[in-house]
Protein backbone atom coordinates (compact mmCIF):
# COMPACT_ATOMS: atom_id res chain seq x y z
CA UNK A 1 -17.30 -4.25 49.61
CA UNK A 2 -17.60 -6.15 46.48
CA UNK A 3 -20.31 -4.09 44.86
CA UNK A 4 -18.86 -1.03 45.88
CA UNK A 5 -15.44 -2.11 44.02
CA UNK A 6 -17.33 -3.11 41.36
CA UNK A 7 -19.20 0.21 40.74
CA UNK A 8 -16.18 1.71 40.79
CA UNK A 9 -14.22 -0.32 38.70
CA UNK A 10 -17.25 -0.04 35.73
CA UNK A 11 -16.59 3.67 36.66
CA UNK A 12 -13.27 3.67 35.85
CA UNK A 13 -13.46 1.53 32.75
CA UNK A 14 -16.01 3.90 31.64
CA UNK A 15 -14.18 6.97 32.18
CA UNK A 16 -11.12 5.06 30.20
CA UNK A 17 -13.49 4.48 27.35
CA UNK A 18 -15.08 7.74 27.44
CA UNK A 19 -11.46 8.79 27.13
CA UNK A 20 -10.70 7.01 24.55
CA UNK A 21 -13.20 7.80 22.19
CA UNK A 22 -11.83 11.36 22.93
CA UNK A 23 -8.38 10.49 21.49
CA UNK A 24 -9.97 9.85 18.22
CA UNK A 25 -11.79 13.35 17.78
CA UNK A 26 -9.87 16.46 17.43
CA UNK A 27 -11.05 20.14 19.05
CA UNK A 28 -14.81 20.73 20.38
CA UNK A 29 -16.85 17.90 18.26
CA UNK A 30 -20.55 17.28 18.14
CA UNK A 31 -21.84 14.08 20.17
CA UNK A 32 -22.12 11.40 17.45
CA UNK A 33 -26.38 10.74 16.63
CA UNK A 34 -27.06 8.25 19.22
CA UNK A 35 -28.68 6.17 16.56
CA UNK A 36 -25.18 5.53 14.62
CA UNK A 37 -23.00 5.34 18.47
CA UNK A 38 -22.58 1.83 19.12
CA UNK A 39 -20.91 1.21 16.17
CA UNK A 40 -18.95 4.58 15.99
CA UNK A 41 -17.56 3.58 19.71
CA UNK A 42 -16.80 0.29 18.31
CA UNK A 43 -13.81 1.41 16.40
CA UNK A 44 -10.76 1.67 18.86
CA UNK A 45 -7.02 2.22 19.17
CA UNK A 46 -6.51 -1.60 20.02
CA UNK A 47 -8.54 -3.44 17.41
CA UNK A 48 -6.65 -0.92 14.55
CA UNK A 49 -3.33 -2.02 16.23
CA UNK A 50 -4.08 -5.70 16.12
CA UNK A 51 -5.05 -5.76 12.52
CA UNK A 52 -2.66 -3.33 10.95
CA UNK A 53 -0.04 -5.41 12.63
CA UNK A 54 -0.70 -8.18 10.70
CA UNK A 55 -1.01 -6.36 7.56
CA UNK A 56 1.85 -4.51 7.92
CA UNK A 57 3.88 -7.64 9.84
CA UNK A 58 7.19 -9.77 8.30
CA UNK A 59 4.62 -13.23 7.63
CA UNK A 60 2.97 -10.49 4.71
CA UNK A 61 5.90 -9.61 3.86
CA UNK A 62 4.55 -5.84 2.30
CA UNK A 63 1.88 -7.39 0.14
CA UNK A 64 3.45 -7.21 -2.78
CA UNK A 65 1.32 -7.79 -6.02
CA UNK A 66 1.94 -11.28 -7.40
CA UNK A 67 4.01 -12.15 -4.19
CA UNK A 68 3.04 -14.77 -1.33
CA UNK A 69 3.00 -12.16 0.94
CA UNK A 70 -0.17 -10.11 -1.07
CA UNK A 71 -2.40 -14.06 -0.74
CA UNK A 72 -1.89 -14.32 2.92
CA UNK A 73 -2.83 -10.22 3.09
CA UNK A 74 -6.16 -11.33 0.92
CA UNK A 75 -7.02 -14.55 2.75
CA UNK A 76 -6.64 -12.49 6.10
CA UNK A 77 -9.29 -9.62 4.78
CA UNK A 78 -11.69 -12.80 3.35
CA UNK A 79 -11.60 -14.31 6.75
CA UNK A 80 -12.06 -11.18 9.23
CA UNK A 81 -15.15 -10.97 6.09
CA UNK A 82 -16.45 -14.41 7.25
CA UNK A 83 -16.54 -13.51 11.13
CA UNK A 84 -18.54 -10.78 10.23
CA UNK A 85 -20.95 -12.43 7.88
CA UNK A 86 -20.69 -9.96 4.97
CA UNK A 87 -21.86 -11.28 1.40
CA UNK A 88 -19.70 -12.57 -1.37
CA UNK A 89 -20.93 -11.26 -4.82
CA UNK A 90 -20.42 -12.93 -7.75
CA UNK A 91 -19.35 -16.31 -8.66
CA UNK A 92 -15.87 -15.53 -10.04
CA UNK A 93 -13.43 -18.65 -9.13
CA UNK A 94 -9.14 -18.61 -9.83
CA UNK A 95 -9.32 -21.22 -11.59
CA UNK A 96 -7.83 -23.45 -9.24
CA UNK A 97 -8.27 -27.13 -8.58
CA UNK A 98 -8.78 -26.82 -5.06
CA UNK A 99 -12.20 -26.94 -3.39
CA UNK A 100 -14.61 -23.58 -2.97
CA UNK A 101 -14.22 -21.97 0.67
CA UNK A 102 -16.15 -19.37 2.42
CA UNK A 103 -13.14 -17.43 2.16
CA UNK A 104 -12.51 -17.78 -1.24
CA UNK A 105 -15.95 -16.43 -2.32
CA UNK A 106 -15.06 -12.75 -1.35
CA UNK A 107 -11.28 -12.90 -3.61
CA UNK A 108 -12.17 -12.10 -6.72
CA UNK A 109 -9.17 -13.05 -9.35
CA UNK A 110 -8.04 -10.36 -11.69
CA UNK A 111 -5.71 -11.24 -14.11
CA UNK A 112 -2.07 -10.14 -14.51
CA UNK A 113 1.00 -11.09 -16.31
CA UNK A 114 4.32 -11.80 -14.57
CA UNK A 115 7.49 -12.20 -15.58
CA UNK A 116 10.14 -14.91 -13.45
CA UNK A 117 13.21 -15.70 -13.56
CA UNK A 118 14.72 -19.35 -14.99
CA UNK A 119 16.74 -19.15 -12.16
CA UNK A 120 19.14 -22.16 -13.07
CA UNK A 121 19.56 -20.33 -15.93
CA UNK A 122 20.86 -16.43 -14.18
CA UNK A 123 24.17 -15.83 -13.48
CA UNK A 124 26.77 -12.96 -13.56
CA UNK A 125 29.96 -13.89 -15.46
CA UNK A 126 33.00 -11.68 -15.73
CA UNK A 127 35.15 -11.44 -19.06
CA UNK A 128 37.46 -14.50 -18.85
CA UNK A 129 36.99 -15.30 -15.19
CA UNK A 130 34.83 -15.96 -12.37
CA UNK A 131 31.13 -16.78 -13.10
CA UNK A 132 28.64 -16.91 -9.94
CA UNK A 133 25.46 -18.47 -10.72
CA UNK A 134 22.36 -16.84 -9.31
CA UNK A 135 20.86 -19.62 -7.11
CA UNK A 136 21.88 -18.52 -3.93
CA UNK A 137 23.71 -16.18 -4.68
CA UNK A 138 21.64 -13.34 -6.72
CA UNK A 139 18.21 -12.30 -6.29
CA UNK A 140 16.07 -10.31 -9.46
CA UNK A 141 13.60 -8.47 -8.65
CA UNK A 142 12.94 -6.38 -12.02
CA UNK A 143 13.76 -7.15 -15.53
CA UNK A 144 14.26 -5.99 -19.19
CA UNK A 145 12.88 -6.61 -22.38
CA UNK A 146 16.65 -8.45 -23.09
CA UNK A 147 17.62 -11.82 -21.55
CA UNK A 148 21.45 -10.40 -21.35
CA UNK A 149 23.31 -7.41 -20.49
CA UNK A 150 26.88 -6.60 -20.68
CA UNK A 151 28.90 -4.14 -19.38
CA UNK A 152 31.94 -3.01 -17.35
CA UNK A 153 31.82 -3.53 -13.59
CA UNK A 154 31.42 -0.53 -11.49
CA UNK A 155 31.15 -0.61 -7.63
CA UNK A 156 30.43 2.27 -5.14
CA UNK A 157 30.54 2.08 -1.91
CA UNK A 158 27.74 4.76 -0.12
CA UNK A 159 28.63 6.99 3.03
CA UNK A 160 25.73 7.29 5.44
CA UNK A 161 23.25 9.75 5.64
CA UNK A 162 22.77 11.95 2.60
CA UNK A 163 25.80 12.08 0.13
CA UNK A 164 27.47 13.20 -3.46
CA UNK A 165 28.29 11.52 -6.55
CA UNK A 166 32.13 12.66 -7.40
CA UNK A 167 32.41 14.88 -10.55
CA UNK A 168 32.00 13.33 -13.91
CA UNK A 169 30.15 10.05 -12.67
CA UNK A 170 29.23 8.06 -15.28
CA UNK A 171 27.07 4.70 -14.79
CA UNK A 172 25.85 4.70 -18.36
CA UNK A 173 25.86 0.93 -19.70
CA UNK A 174 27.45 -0.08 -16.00
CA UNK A 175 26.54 -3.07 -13.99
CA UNK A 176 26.86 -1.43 -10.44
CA UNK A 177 27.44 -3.19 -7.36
CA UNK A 178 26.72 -1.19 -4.59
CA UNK A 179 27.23 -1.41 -0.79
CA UNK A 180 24.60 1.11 1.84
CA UNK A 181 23.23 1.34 4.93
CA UNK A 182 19.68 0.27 4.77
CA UNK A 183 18.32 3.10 6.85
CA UNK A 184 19.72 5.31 3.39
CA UNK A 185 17.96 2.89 0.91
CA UNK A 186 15.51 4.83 -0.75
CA UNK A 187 17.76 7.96 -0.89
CA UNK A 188 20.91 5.30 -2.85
CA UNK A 189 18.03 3.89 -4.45
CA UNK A 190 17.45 7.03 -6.55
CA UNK A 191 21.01 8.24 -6.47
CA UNK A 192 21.44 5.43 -8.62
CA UNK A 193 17.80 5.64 -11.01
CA UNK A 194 19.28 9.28 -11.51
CA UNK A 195 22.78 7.68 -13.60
CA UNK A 196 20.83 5.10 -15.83
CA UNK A 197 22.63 2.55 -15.16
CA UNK A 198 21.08 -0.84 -17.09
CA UNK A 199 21.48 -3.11 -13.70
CA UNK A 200 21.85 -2.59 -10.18
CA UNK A 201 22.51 -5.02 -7.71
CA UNK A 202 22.85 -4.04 -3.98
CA UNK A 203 24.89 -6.13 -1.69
CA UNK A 204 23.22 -7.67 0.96
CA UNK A 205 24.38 -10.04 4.43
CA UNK A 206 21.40 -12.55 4.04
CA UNK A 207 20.37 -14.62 1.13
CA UNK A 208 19.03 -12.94 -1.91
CA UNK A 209 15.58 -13.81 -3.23
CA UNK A 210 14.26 -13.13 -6.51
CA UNK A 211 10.55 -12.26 -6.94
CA UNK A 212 8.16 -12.14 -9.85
CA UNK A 213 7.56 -8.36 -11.74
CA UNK A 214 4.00 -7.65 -12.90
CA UNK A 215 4.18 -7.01 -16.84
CA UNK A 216 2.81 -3.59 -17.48
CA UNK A 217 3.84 -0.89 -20.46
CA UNK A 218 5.48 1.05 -17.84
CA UNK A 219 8.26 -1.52 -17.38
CA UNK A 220 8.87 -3.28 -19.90
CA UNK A 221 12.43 -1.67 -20.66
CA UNK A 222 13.38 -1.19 -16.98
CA UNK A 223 16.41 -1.71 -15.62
CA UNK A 224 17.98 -5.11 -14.25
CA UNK A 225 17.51 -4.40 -10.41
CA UNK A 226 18.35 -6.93 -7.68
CA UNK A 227 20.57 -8.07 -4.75
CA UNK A 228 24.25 -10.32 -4.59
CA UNK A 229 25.03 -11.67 -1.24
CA UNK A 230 27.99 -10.39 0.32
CA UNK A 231 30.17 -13.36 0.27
CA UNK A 232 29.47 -13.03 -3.60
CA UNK A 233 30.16 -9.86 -4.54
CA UNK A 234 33.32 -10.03 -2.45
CA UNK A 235 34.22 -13.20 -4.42
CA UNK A 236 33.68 -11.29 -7.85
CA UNK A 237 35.57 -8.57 -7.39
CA UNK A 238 38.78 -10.20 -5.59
CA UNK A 239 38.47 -11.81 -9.28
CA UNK A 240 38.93 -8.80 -10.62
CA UNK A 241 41.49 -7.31 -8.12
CA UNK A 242 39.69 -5.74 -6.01
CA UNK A 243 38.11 -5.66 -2.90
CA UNK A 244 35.08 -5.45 -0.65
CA UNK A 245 35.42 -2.62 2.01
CA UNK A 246 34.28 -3.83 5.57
CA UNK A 247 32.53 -0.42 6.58
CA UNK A 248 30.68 1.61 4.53
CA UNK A 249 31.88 5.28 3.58
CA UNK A 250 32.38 7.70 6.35
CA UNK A 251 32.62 11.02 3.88
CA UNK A 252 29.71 12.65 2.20
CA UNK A 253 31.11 11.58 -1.15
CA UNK A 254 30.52 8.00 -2.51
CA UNK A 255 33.61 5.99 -3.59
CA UNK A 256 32.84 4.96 -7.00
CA UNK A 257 35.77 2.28 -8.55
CA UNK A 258 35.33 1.70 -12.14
CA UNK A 259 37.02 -2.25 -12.62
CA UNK A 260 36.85 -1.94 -16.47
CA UNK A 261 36.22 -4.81 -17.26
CA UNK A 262 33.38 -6.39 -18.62
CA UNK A 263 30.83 -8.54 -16.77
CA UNK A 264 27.37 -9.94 -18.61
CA UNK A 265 24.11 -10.86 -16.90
CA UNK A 266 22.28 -13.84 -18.08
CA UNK A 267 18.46 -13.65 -16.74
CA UNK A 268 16.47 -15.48 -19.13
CA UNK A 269 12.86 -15.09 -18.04
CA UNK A 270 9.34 -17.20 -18.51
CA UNK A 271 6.04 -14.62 -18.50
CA UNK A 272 2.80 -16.40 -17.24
CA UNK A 273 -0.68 -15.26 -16.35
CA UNK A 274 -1.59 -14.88 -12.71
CA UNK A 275 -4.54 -14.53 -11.11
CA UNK A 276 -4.43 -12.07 -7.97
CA UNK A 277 -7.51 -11.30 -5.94
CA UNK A 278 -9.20 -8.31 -4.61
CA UNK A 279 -11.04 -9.03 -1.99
CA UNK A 280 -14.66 -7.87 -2.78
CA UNK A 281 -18.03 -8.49 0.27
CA UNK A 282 -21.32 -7.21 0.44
CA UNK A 283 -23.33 -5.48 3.60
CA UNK A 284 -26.87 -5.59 2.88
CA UNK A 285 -29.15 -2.50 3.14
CA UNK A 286 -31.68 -2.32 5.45
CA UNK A 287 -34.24 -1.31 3.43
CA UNK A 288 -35.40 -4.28 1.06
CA UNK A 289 -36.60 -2.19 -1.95
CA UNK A 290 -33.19 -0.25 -1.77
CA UNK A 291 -30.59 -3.17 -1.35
CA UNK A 292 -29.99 -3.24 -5.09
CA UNK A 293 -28.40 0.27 -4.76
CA UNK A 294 -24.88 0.30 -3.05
CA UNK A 295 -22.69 2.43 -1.85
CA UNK A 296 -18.53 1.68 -2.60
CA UNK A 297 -16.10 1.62 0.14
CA UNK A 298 -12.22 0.65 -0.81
CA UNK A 299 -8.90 0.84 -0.15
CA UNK A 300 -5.99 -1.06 -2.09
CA UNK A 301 -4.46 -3.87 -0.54
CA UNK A 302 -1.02 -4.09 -1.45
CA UNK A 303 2.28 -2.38 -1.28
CA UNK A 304 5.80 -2.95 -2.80
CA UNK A 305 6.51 -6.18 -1.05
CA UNK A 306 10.14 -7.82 -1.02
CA UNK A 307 12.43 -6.16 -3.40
CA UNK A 308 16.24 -5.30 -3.77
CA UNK A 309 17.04 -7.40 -0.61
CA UNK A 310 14.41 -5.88 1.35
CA UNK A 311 11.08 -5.91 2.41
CA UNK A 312 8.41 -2.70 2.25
CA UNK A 313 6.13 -3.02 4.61
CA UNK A 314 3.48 -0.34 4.17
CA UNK A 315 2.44 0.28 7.53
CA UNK A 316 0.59 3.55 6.56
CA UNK A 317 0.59 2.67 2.56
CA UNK A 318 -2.11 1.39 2.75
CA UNK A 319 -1.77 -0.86 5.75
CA UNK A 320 -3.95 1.96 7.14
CA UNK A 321 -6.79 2.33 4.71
CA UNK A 322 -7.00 -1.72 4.45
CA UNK A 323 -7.15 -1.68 8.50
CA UNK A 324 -9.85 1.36 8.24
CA UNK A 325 -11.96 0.04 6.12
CA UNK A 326 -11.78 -3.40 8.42
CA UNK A 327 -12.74 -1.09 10.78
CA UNK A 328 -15.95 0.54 9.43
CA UNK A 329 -17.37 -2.86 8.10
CA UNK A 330 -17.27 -4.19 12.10
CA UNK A 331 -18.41 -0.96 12.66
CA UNK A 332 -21.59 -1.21 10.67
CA UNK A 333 -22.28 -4.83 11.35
CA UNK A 334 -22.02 -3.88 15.15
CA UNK A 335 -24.32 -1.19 15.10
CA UNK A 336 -27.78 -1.91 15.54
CA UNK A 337 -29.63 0.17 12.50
CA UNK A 338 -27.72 -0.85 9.52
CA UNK A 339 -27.49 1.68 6.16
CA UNK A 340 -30.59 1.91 3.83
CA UNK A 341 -28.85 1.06 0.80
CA UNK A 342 -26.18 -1.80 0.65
CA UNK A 343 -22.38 -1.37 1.24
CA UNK A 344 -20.18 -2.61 -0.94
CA UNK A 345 -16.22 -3.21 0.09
CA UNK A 346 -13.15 -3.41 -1.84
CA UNK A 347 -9.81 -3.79 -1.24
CA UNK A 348 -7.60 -3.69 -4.42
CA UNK A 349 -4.76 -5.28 -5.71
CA UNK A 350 -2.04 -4.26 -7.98
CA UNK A 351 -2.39 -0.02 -6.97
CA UNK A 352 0.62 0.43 -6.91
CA UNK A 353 1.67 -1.09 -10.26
CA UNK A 354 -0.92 1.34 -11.59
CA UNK A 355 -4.15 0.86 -10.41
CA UNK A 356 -4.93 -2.28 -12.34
CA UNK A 357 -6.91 -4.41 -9.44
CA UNK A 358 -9.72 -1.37 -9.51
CA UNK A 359 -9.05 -0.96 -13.27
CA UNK A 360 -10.45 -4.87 -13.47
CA UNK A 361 -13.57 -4.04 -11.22
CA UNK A 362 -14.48 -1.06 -12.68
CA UNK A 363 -14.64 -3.09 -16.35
CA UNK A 364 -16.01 -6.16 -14.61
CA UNK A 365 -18.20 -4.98 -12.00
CA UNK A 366 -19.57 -7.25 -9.61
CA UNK A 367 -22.58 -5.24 -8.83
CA UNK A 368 -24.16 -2.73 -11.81
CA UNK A 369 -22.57 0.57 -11.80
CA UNK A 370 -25.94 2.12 -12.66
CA UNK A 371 -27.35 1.18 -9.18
CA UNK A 372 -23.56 2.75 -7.50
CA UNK A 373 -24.11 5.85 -4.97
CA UNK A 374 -20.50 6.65 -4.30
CA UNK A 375 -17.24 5.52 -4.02
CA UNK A 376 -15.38 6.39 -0.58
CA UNK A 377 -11.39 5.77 -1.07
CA UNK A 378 -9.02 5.53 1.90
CA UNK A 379 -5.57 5.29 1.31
CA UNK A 380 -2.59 6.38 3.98
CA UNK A 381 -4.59 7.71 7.03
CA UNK A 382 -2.14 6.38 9.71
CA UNK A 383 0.90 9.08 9.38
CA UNK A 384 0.60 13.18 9.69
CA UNK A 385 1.72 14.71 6.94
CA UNK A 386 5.24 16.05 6.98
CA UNK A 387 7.65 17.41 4.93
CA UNK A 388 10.75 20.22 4.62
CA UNK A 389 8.00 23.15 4.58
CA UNK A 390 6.00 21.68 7.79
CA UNK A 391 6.16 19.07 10.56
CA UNK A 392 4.24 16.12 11.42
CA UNK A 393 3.07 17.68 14.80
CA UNK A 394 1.75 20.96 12.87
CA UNK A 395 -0.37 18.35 11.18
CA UNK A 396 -1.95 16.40 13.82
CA UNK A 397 -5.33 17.23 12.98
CA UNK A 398 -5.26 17.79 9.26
CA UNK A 399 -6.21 15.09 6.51
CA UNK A 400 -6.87 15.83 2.85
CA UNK A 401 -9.45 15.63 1.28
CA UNK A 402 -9.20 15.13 -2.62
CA UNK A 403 -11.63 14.69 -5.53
CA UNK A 404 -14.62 15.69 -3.17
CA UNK A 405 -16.05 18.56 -5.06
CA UNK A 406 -15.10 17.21 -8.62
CA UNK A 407 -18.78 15.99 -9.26
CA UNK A 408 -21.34 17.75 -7.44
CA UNK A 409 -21.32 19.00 -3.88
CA UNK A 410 -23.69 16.70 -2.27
CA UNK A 411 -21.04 14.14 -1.18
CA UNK A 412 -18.80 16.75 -0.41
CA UNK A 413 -21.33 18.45 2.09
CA UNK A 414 -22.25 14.38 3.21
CA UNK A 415 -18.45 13.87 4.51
CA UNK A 416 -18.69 17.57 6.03
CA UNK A 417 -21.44 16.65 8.07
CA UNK A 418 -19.67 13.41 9.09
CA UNK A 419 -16.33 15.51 10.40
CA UNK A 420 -18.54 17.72 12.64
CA UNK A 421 -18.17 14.60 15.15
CA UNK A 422 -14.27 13.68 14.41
CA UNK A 423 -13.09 17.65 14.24
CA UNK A 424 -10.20 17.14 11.35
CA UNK A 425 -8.90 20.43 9.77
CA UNK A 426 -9.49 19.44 5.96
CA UNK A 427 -6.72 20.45 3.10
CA UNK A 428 -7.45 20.83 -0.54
CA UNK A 429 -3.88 20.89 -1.93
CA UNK A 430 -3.28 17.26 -3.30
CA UNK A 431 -5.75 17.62 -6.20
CA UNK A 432 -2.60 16.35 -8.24
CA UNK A 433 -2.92 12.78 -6.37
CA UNK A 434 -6.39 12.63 -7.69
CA UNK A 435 -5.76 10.03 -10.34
CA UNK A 436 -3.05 7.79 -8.57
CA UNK A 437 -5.28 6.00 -6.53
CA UNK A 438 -8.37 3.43 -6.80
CA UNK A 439 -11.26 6.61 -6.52
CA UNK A 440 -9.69 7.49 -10.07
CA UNK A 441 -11.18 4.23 -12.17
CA UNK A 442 -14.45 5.24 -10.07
CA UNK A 443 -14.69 8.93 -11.34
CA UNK A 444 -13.87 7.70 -14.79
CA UNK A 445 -17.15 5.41 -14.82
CA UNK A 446 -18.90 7.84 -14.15
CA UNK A 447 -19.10 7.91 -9.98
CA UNK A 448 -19.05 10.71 -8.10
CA UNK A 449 -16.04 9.43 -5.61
CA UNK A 450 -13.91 11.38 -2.66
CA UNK A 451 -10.24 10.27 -1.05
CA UNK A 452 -9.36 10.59 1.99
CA UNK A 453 -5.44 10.91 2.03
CA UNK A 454 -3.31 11.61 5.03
CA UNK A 455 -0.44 13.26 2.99
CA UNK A 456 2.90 12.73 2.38
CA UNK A 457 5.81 12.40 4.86
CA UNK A 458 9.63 10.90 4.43
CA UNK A 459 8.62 7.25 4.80
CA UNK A 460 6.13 7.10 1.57
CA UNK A 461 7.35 3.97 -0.22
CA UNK A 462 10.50 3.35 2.13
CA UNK A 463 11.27 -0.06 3.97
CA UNK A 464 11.21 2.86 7.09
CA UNK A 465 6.89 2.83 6.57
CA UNK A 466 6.43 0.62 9.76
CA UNK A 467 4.35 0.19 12.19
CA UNK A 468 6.06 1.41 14.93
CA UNK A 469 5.54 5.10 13.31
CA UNK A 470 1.76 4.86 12.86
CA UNK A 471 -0.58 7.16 14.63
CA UNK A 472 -3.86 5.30 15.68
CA UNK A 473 -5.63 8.26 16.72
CA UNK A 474 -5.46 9.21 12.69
CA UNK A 475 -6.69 5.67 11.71
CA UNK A 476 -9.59 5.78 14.02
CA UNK A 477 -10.57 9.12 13.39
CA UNK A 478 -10.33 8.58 9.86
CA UNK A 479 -12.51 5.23 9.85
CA UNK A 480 -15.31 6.87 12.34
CA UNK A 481 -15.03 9.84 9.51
CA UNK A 482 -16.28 7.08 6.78
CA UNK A 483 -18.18 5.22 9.00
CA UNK A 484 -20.60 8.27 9.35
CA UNK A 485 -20.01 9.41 5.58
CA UNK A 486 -21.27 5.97 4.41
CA UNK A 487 -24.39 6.23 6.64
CA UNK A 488 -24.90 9.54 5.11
CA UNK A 489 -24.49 8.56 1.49
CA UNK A 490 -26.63 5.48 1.88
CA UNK A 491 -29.29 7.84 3.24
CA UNK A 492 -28.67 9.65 -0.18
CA UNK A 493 -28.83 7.39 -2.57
CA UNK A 494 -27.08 7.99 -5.89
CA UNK A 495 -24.99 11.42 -6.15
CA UNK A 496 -24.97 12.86 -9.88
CA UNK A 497 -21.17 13.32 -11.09
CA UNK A 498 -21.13 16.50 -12.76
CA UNK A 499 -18.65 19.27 -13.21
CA UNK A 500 -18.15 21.53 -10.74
CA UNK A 501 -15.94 24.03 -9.84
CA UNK A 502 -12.52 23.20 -7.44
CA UNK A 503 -12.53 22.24 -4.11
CA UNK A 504 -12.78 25.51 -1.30
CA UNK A 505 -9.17 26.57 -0.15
């Protein structure tokens, strides 16, 4: 009795694998080369799930650059690193006092500057009356190049769902307070970018916190943007004679009250150098007189973090390249014949303030650029692409596939022999994308480079990017696509980056 429930139990659990390594193919696929299998079946629904929850969980807080959240994202990566026993390269330290870990030999620093608030220092004062110092009660989250700004009080109060300035709005030289539902925050958010108005503070039930803004050319004159608790912006404007309403608007028109009377923002600011890591480790080759060559694997790390009162998680951006490129390096260390050449993996900091953790690399490489194959990008594999013109269920089985054919073809045709085991229908129409992420800085040294992109959809750089929306089938597909494109670029060996003409429609 035992053995025969046992036979059929292995049969069942086999069936439910065999199943699940269906999910993550699409259509009539070849059989993956039984040579690369054990680690191509090692990439599953569950372990994606486990890790992209972290990444994309409140204790990261959406790995914002320069933010507490972004170090715990790092260590995490560095330590699933150590339980596979990948390589650090380099000997690049933060500076820090505290002892060398096994850990902290795959972060490598890059620096940045950031700007702070003197937070004793902040408050909002209005003309003649009430002041409200900022501890506690005000949170900045992005700064300009002046310490104070004045200007009349304006509030607005936003309906839900999508809505209309009145007529003749006018925010220039304003301090807004606003009130909004935060499943309408990125849609208020650039209602409010589109007026110019030189600070914006949303209102907000919980306790605001102010975060540090990475110094780049880009914003140096950008507006004051934060958040006023509740209780304070209720207090301010009874000083001014007015009050808070309890619900928000109910109308498709905001209620915009002009107080007229002038309010001034003290945020007096220090600017420090930080050092923030990507997270850089080494997979050997197999071949001894090829290890020096490498192939480049990445994804950036980070999102937008905590900002305006909320937090951004990035579930898909780039939660889902970070967990996919987790994925491949268990993959490869699972799999009994390892690549040729050596894999190297990256996962960036600071991409979204501009590509600048890549930027570092590429001008401070670890490893010689001379001796680089490829470089393989992931970023946002975990969402189907949707928009006003299509669905996300018309796009189940599409993924795009950008930069590919920019160089030569050979890396192109590498990845095309890779899908004819996953079965995705490839698109060629974000070749504008091409330089906004970490493949860019690649391409520019030189590197023949591809990016994998899952495409747009309503949630891109919304607190609403959770992980609740993700599709794993997507993220494993997508990682078993690079697994076998690495494997087939190793095998390859450097690919010449020359012109070429565009990618096939």
């Amino acid at each position: 009795m035992r053995f025969k429930f046992a036979v059929l139990a292995c049969t069942f659990i086999a069936c439910a694998l065999s199943s699940l390594t269906a999910l993550a193919q699409y259509g009539q696929v070849a059989p993956c080369p039984a040579s690369l299998k054990v680690g191509f079946d090692s990439i599953n629904q569950a372990d994606s799930q486990q890790i992209l929850t972290t990444l994309a969980g409140p204790e990261l807080a959406g790995r914002g650059t320069g933010q507490q959240g972004y170090l715990k994202a790092a260590q995490f990566v560095a330590d699933k690193l150590v339980e596979l026993g990948l390589q650090p390269v380099g000997t690049q330290t933060s500076g820090r006092s505290t002892g060398p870990t096994a850990e902290s030999a795959f972060l490598h620093y890059v620096p940045l500057q950031q700007r702070l608030p003197i937070v004793e220092h902040c408050s909002i004062t209005a003309a003649g009356r009430l002041s409200i110092p900022a501890k506690g009660n005000v949170g900045f989250d992005s700064y300009s190049a002046s310490t104070q700004i004045d200007g009349p009080l304006t509030f607005i109060n936003c309906p839900r769902g999508k809505f209309q300035f009145p007529q003749g709005t006018d925010l220039r030289g304003s301090v807004v307070f606003y009130q909004a539902h935060d499943d309408d925050f990125k849609y208020v958010q650039r209602k409010m970018e589109q007026y110019r108005a030189p600070a914006i503070f949303r209102i907000i039930d919980h306790q605001p916190v102010s975060v540090g803004q990475i110094v780049t050319e880009r914003n140096m004159q950008e507006t004051v943007k934060g958040s006023i608790s509740k209780p304070a912006a209720r207090a301010m404007l009874k000083s001014l004679g007015y009050g808070l309403p309890r619900e928000m608007g109910r109308q498709n028109l905001a209620d915009v009250t002009y107080t007229n009377t002038n309010v001034t923002i003290s945020n007096p600011t220090r600017q420090s150098q930080i050092m923030v890591p990507n997270v850089v480790g080494l997979l050997p080759g197999e071949e001894p007189s090829l290890q020096h060559e490498f192939v480049v694997l990445g994804a950036h790390l980070d999102h937008l973090g905590i900002g305006s009162g909320t937090t951004f998680y990035g579930a898909d951006d780039n939660g889902s390249g970070s967990t996919a490129v987790l994925n491949i390096a268990r993959a490869l260390v699972t799999n009994p014949i390892k690549p040729k050449r050596s894999v190297l993996f990256t996962w960036f900091a600071a991409e979204e303030l501009g590509l600048l953790g890549s930027e570092y690399y590429c001008n401070h490489p670890q490893l010689p650029h001379a001796n680089m194959g490829c470089m393989l990008n992931i970023d946002m594999v975990g969402r189907n692409e949707a928009s006003a013109k299509e669905t996300a269920a018309e796009n189940e089985g599409s993924i795009h596939l950008v930069g590919s054919t920019k160089g030569g073809t050979s890396l192109h045709e590498a990845i095309m022999k890779a899908n004819e085991h996953i079965g995705f229908r490839f698109e060629y129409d974000e070749e504008s994308v091409f330089k906004r992420s970490d493949q860019y800085n690649f391409f520019q040294q030189g590197v023949e480079v591809a990016f994998l992109f899952g495409g747009f959809h309503p949630d891109y750089h919304d607190d609403s990017d959770s992980i609740e929306k993700i599709n794993f089938k997507k993220v494993v597909s997508a990682s078993r696509l690079y697994y076998l494109a690495v494997f087939y670029a190793a095998e390859h060996g450097r690919f010449p980056a020359i012109p070429h003409e565009p990618a096939p429609q």
